[in-house]
N, C-alpha and C. Protein backbone atom coordinates (compact mmCIF):
# COMPACT_ATOMS: atom_id res chain seq x y z
N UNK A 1 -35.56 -7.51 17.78
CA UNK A 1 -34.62 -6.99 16.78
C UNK A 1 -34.19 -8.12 15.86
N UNK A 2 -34.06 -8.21 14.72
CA UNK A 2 -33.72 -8.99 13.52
C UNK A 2 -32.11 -8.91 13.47
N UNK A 3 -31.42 -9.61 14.28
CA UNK A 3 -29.96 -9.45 13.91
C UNK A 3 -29.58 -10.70 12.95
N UNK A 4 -30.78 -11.72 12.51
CA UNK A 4 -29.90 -12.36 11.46
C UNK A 4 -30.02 -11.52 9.98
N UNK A 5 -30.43 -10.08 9.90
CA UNK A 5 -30.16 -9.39 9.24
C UNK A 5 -28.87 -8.89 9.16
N UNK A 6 -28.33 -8.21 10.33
CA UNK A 6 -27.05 -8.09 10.47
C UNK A 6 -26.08 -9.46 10.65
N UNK A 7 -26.17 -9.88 10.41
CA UNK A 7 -25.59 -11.49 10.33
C UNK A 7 -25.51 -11.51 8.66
N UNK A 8 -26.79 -11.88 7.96
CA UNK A 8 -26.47 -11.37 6.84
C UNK A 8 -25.56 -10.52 5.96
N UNK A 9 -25.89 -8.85 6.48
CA UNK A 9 -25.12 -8.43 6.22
C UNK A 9 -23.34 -8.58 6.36
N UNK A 10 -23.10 -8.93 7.56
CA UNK A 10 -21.82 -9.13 7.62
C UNK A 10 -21.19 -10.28 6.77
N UNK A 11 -21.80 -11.06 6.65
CA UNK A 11 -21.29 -12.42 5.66
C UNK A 11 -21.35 -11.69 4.24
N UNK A 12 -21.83 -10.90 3.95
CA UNK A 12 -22.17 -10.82 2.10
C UNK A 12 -20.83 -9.64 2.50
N UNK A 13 -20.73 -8.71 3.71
CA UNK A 13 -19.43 -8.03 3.37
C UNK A 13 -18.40 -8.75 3.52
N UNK A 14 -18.15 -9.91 4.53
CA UNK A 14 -16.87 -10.39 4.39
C UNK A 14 -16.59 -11.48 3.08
N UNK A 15 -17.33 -12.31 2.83
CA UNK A 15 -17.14 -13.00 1.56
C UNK A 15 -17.51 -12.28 0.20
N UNK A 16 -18.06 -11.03 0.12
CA UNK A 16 -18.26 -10.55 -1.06
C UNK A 16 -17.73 -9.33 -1.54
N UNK A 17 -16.28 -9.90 -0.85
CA UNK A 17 -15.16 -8.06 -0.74
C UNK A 17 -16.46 -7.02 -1.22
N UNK A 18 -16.69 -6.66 -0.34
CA UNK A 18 -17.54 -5.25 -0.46
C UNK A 18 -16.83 -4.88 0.26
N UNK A 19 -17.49 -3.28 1.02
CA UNK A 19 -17.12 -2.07 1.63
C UNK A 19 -18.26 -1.94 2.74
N UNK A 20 -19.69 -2.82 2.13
CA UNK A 20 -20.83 -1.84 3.00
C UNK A 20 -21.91 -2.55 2.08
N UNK A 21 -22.47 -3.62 3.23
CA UNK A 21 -23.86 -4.35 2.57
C UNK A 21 -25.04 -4.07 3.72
N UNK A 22 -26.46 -3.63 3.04
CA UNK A 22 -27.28 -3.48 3.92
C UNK A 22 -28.47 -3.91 3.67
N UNK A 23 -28.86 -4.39 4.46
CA UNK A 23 -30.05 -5.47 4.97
C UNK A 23 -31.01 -5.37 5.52
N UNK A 24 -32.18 -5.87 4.64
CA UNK A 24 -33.32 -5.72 6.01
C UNK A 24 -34.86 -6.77 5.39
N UNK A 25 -35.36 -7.35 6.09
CA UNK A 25 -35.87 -8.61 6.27
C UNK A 25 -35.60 -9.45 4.96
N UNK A 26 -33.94 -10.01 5.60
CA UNK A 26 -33.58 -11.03 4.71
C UNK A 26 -33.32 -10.83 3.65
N UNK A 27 -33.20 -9.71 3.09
CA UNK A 27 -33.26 -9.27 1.89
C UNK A 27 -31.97 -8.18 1.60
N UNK A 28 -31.21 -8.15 0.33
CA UNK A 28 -29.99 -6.97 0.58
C UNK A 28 -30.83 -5.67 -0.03
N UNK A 29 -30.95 -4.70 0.81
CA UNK A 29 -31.26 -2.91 -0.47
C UNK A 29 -30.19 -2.66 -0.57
N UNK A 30 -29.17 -3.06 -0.68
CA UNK A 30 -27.77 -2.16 -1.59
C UNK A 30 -26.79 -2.70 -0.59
N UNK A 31 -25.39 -2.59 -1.41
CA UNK A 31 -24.00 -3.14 -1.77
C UNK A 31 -23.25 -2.58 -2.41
N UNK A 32 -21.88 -2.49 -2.62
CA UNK A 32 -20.93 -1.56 -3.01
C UNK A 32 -19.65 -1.96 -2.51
N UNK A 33 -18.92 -1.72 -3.59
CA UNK A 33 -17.53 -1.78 -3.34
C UNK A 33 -16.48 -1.26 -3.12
N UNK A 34 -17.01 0.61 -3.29
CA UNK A 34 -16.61 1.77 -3.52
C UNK A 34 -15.92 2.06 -1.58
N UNK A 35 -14.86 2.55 -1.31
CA UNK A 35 -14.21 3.45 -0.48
C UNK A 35 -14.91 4.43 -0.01
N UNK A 36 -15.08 4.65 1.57
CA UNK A 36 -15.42 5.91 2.43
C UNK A 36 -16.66 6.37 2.01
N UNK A 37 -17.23 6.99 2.31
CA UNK A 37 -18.25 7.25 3.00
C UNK A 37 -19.47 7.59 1.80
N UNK A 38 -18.77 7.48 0.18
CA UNK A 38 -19.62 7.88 -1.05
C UNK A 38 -21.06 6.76 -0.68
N UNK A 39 -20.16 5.42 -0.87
CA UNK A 39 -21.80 4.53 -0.48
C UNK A 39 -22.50 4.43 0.37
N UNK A 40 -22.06 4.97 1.47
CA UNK A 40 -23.71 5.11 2.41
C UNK A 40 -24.12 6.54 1.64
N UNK A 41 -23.77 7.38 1.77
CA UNK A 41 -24.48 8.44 0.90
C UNK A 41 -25.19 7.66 -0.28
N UNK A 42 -24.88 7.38 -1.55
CA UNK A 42 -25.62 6.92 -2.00
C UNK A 42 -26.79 5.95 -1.61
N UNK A 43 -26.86 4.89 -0.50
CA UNK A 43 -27.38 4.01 -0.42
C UNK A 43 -28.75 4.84 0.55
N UNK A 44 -28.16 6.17 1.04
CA UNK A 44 -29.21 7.25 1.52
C UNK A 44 -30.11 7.24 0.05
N UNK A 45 -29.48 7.82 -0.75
CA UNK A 45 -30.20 8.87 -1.98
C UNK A 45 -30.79 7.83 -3.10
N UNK A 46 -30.83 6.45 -2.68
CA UNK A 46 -31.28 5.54 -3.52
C UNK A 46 -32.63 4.91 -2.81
N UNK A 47 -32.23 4.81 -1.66
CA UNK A 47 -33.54 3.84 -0.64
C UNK A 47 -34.01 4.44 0.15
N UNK A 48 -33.69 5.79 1.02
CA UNK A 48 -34.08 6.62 1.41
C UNK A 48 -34.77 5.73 2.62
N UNK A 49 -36.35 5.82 2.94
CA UNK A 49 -37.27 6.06 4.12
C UNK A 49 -36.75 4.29 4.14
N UNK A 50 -36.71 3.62 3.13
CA UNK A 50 -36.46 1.57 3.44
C UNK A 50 -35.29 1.67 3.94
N UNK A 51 -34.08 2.11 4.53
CA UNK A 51 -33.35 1.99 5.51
C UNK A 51 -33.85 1.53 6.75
N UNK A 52 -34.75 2.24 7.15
CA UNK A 52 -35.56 2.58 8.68
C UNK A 52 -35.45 0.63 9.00
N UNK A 53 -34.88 0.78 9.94
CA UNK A 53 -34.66 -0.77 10.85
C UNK A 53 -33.95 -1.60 9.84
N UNK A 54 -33.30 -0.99 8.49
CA UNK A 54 -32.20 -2.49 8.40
C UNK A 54 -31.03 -2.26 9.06
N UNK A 55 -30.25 -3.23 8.72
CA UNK A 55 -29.15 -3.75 9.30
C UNK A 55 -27.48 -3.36 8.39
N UNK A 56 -26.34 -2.53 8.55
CA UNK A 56 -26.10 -2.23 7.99
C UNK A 56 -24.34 -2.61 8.47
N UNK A 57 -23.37 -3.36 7.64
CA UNK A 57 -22.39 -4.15 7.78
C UNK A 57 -21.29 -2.77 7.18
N UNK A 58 -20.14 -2.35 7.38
CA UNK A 58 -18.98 -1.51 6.59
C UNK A 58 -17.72 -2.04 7.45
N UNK A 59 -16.94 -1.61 6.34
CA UNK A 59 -15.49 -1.93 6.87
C UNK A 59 -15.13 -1.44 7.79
N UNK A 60 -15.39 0.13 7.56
CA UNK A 60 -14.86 1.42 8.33
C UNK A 60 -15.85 2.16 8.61
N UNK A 61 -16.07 2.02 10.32
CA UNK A 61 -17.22 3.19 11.07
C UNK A 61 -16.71 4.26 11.61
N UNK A 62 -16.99 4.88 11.35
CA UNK A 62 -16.63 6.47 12.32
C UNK A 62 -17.60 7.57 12.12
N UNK A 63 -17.60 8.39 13.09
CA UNK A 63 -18.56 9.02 13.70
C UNK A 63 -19.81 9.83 12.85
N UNK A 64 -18.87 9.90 11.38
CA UNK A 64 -19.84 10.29 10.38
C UNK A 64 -21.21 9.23 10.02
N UNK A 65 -20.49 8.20 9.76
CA UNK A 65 -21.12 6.77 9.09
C UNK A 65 -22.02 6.90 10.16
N UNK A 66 -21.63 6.64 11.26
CA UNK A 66 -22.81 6.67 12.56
C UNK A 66 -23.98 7.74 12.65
N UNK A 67 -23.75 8.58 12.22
CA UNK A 67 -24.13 10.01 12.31
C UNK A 67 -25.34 9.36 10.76
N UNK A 68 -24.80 8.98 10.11
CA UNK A 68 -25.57 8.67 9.11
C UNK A 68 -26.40 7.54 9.27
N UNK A 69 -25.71 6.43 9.55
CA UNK A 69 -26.89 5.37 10.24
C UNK A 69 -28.11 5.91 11.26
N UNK A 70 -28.49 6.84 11.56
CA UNK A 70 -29.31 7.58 12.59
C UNK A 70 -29.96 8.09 11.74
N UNK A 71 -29.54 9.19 10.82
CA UNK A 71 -30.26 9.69 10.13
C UNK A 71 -31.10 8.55 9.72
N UNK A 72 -30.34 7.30 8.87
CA UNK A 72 -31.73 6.67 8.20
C UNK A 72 -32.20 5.51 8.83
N UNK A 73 -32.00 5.66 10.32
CA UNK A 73 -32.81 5.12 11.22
C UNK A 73 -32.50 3.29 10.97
N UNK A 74 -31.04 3.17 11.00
CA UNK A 74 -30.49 2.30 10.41
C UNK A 74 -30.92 1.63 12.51
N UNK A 75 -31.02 0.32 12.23
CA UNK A 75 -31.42 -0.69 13.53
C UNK A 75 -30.05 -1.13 14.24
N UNK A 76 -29.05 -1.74 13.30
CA UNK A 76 -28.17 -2.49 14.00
C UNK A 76 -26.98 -2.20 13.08
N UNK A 77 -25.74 -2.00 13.25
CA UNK A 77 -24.45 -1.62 12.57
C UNK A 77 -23.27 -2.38 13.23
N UNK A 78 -22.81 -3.10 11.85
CA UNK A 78 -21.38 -3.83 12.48
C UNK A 78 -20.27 -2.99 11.64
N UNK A 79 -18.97 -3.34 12.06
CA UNK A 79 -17.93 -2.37 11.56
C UNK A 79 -16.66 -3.22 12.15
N UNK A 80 -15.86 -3.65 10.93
CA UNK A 80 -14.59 -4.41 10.72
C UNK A 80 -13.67 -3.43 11.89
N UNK A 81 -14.01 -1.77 11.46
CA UNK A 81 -13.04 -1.04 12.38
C UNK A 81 -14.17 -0.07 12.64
N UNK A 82 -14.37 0.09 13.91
CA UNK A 82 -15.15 1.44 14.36
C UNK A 82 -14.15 2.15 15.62
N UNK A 83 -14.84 3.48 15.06
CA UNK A 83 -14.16 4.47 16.05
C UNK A 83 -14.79 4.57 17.33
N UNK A 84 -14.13 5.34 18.43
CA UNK A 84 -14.70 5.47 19.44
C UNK A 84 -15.78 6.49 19.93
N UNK A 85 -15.36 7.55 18.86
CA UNK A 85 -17.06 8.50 18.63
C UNK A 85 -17.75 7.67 18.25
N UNK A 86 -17.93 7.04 16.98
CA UNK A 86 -19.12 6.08 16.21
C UNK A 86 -19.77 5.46 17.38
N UNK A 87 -18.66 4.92 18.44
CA UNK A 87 -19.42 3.72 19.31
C UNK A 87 -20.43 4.65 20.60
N UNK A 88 -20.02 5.45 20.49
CA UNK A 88 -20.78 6.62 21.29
C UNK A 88 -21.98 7.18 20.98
N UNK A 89 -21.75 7.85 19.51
CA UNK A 89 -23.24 8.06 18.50
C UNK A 89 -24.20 6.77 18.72
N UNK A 90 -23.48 5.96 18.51
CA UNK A 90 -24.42 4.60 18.51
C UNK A 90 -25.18 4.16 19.49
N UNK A 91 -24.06 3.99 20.51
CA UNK A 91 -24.97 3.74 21.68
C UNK A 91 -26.09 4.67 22.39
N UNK A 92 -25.52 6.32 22.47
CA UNK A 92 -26.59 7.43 22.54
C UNK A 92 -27.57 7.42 21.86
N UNK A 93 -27.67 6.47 20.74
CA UNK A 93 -28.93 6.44 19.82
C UNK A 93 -29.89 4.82 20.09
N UNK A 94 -28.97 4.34 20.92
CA UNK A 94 -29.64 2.91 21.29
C UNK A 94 -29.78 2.30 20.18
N UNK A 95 -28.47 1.83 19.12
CA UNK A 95 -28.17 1.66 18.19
C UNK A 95 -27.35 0.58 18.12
N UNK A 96 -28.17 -1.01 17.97
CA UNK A 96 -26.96 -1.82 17.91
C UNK A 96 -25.58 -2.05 17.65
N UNK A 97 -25.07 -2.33 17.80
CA UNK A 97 -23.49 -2.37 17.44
C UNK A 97 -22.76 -3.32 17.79
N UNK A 98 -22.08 -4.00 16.51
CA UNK A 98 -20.78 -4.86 16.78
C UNK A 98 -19.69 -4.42 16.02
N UNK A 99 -18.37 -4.68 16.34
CA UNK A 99 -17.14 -4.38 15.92
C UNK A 99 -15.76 -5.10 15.85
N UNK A 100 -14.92 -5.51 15.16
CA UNK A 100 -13.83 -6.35 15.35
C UNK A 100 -12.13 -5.41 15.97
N UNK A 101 -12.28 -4.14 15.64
CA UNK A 101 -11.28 -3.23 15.69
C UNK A 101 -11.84 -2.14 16.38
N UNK A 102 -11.65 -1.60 17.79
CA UNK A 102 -12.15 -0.31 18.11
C UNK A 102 -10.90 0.30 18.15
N UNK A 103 -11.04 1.42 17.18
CA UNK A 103 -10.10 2.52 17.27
C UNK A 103 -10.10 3.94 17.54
N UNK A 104 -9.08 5.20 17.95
CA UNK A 104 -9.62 6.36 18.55
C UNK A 104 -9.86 7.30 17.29
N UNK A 105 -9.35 6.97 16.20
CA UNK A 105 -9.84 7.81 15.20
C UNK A 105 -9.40 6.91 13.84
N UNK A 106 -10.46 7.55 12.58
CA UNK A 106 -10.27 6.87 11.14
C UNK A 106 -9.34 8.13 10.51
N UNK A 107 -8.42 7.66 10.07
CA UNK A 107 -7.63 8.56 9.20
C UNK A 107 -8.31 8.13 7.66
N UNK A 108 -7.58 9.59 7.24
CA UNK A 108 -7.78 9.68 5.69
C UNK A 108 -7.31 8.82 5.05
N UNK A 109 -7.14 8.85 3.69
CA UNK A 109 -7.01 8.16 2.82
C UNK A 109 -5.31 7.88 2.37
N UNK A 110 -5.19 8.81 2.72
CA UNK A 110 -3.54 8.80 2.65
C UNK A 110 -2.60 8.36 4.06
N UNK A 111 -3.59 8.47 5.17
CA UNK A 111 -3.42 7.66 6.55
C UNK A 111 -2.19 8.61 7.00
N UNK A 112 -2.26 9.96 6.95
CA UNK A 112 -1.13 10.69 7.68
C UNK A 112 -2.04 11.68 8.41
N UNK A 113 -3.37 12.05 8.14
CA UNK A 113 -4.69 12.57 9.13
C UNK A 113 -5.69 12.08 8.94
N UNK A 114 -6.86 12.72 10.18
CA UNK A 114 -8.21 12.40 9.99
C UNK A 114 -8.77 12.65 9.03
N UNK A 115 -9.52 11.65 8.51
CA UNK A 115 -10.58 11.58 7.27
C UNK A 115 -11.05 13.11 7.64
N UNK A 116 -11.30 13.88 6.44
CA UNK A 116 -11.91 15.08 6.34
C UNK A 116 -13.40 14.68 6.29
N UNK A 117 -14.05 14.02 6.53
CA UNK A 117 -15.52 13.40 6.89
C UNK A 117 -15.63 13.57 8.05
N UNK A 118 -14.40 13.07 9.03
CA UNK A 118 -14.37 12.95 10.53
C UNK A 118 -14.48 14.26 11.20
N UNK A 119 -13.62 14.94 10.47
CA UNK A 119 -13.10 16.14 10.79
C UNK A 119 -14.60 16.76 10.80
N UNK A 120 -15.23 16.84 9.73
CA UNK A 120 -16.20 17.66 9.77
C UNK A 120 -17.28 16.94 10.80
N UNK A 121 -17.29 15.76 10.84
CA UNK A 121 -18.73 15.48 11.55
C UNK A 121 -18.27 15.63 13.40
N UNK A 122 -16.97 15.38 13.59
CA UNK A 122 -16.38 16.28 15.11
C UNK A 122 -17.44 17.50 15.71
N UNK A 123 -17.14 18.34 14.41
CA UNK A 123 -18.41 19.50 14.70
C UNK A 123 -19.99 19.71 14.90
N UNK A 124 -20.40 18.35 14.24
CA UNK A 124 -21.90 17.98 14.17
C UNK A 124 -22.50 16.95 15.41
N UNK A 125 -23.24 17.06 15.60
CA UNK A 125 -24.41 16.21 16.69
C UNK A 125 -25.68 15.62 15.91
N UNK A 126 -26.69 16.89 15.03
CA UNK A 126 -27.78 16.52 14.76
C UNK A 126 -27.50 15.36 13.23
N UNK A 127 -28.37 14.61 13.67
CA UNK A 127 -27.95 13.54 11.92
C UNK A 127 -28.30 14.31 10.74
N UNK A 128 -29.47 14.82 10.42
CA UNK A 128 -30.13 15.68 9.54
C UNK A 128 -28.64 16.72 9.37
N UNK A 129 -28.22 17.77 9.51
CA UNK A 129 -27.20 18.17 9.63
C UNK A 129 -26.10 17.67 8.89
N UNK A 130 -25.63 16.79 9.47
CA UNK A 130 -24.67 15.77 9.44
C UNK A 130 -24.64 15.11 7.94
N UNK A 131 -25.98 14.69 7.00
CA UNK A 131 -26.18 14.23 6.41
C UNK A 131 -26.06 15.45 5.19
N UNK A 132 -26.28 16.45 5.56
CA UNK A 132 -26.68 17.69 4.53
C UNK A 132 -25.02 18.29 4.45
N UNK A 133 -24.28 18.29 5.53
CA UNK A 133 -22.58 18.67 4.98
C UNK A 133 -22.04 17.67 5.16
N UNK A 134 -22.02 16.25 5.31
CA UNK A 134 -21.33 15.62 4.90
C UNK A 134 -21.69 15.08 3.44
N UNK A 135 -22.94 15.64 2.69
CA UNK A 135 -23.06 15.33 1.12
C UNK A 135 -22.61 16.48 0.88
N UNK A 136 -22.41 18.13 1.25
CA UNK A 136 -21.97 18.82 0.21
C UNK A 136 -20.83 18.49 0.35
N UNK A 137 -19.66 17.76 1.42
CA UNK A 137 -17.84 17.67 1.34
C UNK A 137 -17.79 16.99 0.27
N UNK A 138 -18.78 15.64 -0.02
CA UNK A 138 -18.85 14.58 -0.45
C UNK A 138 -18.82 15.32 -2.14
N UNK A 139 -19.66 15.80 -2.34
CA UNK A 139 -20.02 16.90 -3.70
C UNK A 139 -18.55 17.68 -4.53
N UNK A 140 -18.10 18.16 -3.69
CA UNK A 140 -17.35 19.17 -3.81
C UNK A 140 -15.40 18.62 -3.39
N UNK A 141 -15.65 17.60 -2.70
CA UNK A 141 -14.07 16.52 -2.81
C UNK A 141 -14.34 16.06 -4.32
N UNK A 142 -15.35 15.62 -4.78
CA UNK A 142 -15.89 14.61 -5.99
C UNK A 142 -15.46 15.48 -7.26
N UNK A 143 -15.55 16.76 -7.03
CA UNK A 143 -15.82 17.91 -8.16
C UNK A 143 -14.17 17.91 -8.39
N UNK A 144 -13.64 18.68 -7.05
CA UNK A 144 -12.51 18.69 -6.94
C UNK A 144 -11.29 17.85 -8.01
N UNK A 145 -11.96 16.54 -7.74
CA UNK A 145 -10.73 14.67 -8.19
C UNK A 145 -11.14 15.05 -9.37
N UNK A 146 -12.80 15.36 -10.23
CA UNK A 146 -12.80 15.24 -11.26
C UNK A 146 -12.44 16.28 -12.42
N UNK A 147 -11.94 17.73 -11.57
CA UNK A 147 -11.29 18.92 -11.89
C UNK A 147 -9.49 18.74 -12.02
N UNK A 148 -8.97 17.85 -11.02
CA UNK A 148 -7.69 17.49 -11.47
C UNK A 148 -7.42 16.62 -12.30
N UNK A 149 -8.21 15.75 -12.27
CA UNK A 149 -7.98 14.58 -13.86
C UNK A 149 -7.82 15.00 -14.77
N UNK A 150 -8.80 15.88 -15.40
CA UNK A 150 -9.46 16.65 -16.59
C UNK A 150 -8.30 17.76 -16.69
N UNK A 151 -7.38 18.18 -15.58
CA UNK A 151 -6.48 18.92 -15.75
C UNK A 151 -5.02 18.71 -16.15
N UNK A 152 -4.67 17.16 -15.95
CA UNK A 152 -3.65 16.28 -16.05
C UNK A 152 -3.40 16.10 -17.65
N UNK A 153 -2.44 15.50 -18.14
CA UNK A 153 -2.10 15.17 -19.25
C UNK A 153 -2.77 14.18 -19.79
N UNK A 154 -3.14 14.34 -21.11
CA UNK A 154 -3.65 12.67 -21.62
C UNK A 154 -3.63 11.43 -20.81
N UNK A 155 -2.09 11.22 -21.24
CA UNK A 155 -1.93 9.89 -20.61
C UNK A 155 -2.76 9.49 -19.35
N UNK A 156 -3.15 10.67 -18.52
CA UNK A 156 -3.99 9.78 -17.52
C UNK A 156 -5.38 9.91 -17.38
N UNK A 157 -5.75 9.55 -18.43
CA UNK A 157 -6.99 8.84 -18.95
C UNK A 157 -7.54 8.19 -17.91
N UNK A 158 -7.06 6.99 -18.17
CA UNK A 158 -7.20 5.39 -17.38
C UNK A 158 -7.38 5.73 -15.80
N UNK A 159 -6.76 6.59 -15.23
CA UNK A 159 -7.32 7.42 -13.83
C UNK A 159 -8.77 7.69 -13.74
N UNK A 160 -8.77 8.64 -14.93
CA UNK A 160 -10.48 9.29 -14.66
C UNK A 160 -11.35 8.38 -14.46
N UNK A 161 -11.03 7.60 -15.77
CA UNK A 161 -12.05 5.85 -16.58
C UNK A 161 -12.00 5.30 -15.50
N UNK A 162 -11.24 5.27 -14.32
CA UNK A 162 -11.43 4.53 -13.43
C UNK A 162 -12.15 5.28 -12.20
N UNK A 163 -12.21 6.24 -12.14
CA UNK A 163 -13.09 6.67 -11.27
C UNK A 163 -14.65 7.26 -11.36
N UNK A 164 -14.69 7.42 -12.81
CA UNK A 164 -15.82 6.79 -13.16
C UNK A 164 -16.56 6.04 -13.05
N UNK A 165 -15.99 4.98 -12.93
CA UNK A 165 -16.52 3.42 -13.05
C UNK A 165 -16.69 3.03 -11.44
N UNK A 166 -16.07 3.93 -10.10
CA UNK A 166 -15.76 3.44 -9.01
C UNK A 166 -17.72 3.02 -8.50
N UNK A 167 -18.58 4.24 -8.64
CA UNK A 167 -19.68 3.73 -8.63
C UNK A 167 -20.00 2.72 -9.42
N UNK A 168 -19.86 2.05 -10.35
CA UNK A 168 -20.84 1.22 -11.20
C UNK A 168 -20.66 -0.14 -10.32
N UNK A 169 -19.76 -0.34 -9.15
CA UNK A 169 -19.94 -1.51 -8.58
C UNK A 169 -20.79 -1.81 -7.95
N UNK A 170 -21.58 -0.02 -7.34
CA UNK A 170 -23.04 -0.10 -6.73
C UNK A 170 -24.11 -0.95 -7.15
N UNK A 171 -24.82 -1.77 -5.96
CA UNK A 171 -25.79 -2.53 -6.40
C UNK A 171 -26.64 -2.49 -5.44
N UNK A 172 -27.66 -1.66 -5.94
CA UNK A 172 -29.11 -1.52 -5.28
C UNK A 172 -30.07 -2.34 -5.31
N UNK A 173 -31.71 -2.54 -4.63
CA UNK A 173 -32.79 -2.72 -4.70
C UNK A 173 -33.56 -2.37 -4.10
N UNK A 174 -33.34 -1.14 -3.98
CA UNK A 174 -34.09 -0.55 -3.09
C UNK A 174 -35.87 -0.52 -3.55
């Protein structure tokens, strides 16, 4: 197993405030700076089958992210904070893993419940699955933020413009 891939990766996430750098022979296919679970989805829908055995570093693991590292046959996964499903998916998948924070669940974004990612992947087992409704929540939360902006007053412009822009920190090579 190539863990100075995941070694890699973890250094370019901790010194390169990212969210989620992934690796594989020595090399980064994608990086991002973006919050929850949008950039591994993307970093699915950009590199697709070149996942298979890299190495993949995030802030925040939980059982979805895991669920998704399987799908793309991701080798080895570290996680600043992983949950205690994630560490379960993982290991049932004979799925490397390191972690600095094990915790019993990832809350949302507002940190008063579970991530609605979590929530949904609770219900899921198969990755394929997993990968196919956790992109339509992903779709349809996205639609949602960009249906209330557009509904708001002028002045909050600078909201939208900024969430716009939340992808453009993405950086691929796949």
């Amino acid at each position: 197993m190539k863990l100075q891939d995941l070694e890699i990766a973890k250094s370019r996430l901790k010194e390169g405030n990212l969210t989620l750098s992934i690796v594989k022979n020595g090399k980064v296919l994608f990086e991002t700076a973006t919050h929850g679970i949008s950039g591994f989805l993307e970093a699915i829908e950009k590199c697709g089958s070149n996942l298979e055995k890299a190495s993949a570093a995030d802030r925040i693991v939980g059982k979805a992210i895991a669920l998704l590292c399987i799908y793309a046959r991701v080798r080895a996964v570290y996680a600043i904070t992983l949950s205690q499903k994630a560490k379960t998916v993982l290991e049932e998948n004979l799925v490397h893993h390191e972690w600095e924070n094990l915790v019993e669940n990832i809350l949302g974004a507002n940190k008063e419940g579970a991530c609605p990612f979590e929530k949904l992947a609770d219900e899921i087992s198969n990755p394929k699955t997993a990968y196919q409704k956790l992109r339509v929540l992903q779709h349809s939360l996205t639609r949602m933020e960009h249906e209330l902006f557009i509904s708001e007053e002028p002045q909050k412009e600078g909201k939208l413009k900024s969430l716009r822009n939340v992808g453009e920190k993405a950086r691929d090579k796949c």
